[in-house]
N, C-alpha and C. Protein backbone atom coordinates (compact mmCIF):
# COMPACT_ATOMS: atom_id res chain seq x y z
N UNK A 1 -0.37 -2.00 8.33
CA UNK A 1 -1.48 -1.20 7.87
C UNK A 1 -2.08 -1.83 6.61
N UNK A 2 -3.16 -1.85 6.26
CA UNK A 2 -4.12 -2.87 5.68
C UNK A 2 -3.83 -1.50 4.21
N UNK A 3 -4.51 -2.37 2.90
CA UNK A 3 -4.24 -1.75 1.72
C UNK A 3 -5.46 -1.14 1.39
N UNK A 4 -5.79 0.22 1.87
CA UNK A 4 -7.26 0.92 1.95
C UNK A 4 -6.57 1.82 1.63
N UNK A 5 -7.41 2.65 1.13
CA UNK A 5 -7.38 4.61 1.08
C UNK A 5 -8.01 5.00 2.25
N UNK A 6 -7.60 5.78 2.83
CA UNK A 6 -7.63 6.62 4.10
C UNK A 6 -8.79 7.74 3.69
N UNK A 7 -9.11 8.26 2.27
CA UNK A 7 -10.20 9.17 1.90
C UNK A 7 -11.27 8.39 1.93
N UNK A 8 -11.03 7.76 0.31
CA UNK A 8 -12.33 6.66 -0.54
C UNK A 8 -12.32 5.80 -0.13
N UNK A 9 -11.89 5.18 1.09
CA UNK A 9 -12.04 3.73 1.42
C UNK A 9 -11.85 2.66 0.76
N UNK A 10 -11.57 2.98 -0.54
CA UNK A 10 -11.35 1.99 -1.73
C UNK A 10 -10.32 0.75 -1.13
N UNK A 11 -10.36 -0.29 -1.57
CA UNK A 11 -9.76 -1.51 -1.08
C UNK A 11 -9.87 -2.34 -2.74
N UNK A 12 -9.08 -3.61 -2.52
CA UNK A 12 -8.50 -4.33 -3.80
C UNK A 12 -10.24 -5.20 -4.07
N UNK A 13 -10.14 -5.24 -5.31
CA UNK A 13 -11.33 -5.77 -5.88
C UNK A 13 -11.06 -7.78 -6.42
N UNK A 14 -12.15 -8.37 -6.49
CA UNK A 14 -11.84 -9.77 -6.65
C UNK A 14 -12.28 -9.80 -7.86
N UNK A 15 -11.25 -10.77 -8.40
CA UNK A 15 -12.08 -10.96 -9.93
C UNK A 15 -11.17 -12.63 -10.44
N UNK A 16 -11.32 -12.89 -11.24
CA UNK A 16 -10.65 -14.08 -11.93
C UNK A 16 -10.58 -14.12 -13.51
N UNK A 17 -9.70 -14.66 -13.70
CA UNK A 17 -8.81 -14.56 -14.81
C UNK A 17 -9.43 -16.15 -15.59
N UNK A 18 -9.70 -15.98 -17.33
CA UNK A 18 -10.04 -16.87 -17.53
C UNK A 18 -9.02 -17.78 -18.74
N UNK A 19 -9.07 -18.76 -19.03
CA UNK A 19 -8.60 -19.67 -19.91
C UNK A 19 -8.96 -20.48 -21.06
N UNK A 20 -9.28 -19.82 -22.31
CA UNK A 20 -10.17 -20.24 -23.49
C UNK A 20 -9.29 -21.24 -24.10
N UNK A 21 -10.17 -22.11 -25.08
CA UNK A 21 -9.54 -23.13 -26.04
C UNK A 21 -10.79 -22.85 -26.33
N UNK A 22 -10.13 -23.10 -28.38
CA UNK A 22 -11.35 -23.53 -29.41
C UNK A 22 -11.48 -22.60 -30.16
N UNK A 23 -11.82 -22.45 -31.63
CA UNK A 23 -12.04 -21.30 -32.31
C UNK A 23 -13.59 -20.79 -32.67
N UNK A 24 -13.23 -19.65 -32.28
CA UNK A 24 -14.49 -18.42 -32.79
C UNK A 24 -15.36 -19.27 -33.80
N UNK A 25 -16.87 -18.77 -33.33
CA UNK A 25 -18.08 -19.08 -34.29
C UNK A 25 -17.89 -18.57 -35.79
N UNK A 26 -17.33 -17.56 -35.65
CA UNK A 26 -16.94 -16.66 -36.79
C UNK A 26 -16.64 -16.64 -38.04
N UNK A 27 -14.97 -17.69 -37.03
CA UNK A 27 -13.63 -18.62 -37.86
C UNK A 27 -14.52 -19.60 -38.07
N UNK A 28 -15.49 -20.53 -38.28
CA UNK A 28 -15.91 -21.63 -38.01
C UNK A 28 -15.61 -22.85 -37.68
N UNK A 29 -15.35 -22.47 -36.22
CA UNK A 29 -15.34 -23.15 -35.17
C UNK A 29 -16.84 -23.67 -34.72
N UNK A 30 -16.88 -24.03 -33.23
CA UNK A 30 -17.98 -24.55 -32.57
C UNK A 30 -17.83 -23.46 -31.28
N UNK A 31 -16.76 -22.54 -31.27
CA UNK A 31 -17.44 -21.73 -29.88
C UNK A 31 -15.80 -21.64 -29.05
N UNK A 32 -15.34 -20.66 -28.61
CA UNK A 32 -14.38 -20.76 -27.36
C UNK A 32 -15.58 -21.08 -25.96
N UNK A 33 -14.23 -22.26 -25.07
CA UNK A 33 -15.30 -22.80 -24.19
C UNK A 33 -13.77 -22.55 -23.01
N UNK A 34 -14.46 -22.26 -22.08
CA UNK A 34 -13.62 -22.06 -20.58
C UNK A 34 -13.13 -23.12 -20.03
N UNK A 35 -11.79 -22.74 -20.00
CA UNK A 35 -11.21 -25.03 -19.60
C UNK A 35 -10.34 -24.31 -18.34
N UNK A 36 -10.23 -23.54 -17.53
CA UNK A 36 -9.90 -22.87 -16.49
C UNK A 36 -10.09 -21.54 -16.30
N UNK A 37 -9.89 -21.55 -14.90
CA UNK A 37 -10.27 -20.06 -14.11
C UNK A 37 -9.05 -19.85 -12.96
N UNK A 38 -8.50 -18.88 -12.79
CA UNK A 38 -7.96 -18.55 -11.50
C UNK A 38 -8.12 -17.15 -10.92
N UNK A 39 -8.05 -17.49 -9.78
CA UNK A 39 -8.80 -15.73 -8.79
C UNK A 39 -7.49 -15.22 -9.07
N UNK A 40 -8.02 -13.80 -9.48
CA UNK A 40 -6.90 -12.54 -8.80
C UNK A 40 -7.32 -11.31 -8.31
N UNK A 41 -6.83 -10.52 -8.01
CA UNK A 41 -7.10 -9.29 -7.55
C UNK A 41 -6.65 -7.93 -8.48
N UNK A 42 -7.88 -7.27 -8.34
CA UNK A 42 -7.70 -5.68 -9.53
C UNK A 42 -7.34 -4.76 -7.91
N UNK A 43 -5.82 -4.57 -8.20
CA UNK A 43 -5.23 -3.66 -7.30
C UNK A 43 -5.47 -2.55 -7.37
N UNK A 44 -5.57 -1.41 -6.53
CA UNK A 44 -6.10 -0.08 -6.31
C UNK A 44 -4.59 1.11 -6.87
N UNK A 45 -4.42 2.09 -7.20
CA UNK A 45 -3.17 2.34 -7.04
C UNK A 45 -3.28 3.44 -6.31
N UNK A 46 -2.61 2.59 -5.26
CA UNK A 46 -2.33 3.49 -3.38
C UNK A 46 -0.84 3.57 -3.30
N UNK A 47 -0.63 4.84 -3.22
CA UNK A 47 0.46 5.87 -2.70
C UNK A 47 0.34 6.20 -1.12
N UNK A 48 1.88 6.16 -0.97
CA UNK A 48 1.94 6.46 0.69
C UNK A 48 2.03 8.35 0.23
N UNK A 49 1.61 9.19 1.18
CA UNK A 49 1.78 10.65 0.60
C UNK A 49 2.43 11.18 2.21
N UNK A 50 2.88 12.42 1.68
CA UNK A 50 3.05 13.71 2.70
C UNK A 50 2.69 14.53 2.04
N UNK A 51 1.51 15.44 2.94
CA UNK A 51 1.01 16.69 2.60
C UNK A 51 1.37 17.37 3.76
N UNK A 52 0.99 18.80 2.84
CA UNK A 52 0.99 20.09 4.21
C UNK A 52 0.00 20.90 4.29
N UNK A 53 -0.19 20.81 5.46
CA UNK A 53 -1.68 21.31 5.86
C UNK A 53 -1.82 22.56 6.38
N UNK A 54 -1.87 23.70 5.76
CA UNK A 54 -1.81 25.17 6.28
C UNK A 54 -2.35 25.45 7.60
N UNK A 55 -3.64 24.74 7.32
CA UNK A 55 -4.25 25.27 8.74
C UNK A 55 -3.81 24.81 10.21
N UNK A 56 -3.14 23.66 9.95
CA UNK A 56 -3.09 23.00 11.28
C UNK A 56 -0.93 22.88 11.28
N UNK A 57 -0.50 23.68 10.28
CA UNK A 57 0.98 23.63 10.01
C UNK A 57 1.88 22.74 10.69
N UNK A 58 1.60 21.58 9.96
CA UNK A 58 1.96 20.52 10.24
C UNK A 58 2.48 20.02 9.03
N UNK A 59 3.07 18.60 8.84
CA UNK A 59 2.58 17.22 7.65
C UNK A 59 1.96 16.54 8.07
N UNK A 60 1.50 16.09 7.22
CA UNK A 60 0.42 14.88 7.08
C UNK A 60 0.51 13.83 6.33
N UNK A 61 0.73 12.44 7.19
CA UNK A 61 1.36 11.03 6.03
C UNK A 61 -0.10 10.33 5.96
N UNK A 62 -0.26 10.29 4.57
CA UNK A 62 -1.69 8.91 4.55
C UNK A 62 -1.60 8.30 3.09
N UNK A 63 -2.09 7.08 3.19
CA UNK A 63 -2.09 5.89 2.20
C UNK A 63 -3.30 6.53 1.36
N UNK A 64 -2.91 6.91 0.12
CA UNK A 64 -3.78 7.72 -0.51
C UNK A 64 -3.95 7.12 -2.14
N UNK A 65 -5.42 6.94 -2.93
CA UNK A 65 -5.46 6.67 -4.00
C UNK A 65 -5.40 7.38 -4.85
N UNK A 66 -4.69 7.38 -6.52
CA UNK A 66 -5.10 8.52 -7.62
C UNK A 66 -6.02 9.41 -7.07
N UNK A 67 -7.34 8.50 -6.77
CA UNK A 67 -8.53 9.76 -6.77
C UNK A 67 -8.90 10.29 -6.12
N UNK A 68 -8.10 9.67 -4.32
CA UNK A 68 -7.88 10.67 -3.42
C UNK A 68 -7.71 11.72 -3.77
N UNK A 69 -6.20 11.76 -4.23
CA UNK A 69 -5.76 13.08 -4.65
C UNK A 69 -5.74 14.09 -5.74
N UNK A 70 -6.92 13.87 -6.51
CA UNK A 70 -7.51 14.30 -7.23
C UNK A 70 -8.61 15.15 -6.52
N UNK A 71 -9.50 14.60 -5.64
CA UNK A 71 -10.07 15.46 -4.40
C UNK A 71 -9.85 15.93 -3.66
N UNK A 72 -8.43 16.29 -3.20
CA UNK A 72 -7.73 16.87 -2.30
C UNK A 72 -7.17 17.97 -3.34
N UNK A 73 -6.78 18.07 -4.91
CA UNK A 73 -6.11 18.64 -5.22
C UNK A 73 -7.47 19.44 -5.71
N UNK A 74 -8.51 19.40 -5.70
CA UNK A 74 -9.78 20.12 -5.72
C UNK A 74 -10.38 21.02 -4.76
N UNK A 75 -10.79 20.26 -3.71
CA UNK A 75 -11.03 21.05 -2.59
C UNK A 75 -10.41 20.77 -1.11
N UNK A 76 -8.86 20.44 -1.30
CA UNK A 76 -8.00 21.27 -0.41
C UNK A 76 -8.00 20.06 0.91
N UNK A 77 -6.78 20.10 1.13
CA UNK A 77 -6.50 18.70 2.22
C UNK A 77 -7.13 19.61 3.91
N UNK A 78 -7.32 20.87 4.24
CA UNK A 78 -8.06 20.78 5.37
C UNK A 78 -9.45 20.31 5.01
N UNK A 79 -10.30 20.83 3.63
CA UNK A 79 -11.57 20.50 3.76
C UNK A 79 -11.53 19.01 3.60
N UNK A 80 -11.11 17.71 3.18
CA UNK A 80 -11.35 16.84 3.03
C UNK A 80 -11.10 16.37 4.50
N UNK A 81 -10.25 16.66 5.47
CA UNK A 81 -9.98 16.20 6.85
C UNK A 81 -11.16 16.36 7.58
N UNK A 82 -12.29 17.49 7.43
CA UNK A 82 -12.70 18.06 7.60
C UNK A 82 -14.07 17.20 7.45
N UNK A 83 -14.72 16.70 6.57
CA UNK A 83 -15.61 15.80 5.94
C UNK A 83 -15.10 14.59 6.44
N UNK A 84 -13.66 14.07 6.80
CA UNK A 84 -13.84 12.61 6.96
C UNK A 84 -14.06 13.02 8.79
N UNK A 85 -13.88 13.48 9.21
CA UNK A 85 -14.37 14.01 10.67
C UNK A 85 -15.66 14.08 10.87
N UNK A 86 -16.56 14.40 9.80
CA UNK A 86 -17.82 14.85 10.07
C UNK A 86 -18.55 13.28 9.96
N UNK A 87 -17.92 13.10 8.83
CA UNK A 87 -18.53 11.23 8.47
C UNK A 87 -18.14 10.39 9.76
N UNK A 88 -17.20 10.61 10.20
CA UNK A 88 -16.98 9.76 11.85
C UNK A 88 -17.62 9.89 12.63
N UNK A 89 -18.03 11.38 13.36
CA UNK A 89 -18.93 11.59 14.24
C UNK A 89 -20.43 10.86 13.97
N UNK A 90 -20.88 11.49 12.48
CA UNK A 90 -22.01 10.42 12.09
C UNK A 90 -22.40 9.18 12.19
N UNK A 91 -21.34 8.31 12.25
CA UNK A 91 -21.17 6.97 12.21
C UNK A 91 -21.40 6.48 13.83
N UNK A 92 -20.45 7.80 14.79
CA UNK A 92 -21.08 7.29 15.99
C UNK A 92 -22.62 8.00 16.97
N UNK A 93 -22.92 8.56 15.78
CA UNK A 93 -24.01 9.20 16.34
C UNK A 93 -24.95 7.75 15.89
N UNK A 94 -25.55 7.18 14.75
CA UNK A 94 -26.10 6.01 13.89
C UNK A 94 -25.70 5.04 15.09
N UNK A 95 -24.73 4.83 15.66
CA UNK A 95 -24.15 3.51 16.65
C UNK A 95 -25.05 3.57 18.09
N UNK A 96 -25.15 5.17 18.75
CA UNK A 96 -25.43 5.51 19.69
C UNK A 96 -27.20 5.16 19.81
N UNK A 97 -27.71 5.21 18.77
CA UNK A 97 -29.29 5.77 18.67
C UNK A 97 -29.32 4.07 18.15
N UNK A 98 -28.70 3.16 17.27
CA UNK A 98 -28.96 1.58 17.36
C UNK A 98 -28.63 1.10 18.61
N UNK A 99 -27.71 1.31 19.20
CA UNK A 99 -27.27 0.43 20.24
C UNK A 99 -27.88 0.99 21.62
């Protein structure tokens, strides 16, 4: 299973990391100047969860971010099931009427 949120869709972000030499204009120097770069990734922080879902009295396991569950702990793990259902159907209604 791929490293997404199952709500926010959120996924890992790209960025790179940099490597200065030289002192500050400040200090009087001539400038910090970039003498390397390497890629990394700004990780999401995704939790595997179990919830319980009154309406459908069950559990429920999903790969969930902080702010997932910050919106779930707002308006309630049926209504958010509830909205990502509605956003699906949408998606294949948009597919049906392009294709």
């Amino acid at each position: 299973m791929s490293r997404v949120c199952e709500i926010t869709k959120k996924r890992f972000g790209k960025g790179k990391t940099y490597n200065y030499r030289g002192i500050a204009k400040y200090k009087g120097g001539i400038g910090l100047n970039i003498t390397g770069s390497c890629k990394r990734q700004h990780r999401i922080n995704l939790m595997e969860q179990k919830l319980w879902s009154p309406e459908q009295k069950r559990w429920i396991k999903l790969k969930l971010t902080a702010h997932a569950l910050r919106i779930i702990d707002k308006v309630g793990i049926d209504e958010v099931l509830r909205r990502e259902k509605r956003k699906e159907a949408m998606k294949k209604k948009v597919a049906k009427k392009a294709g």
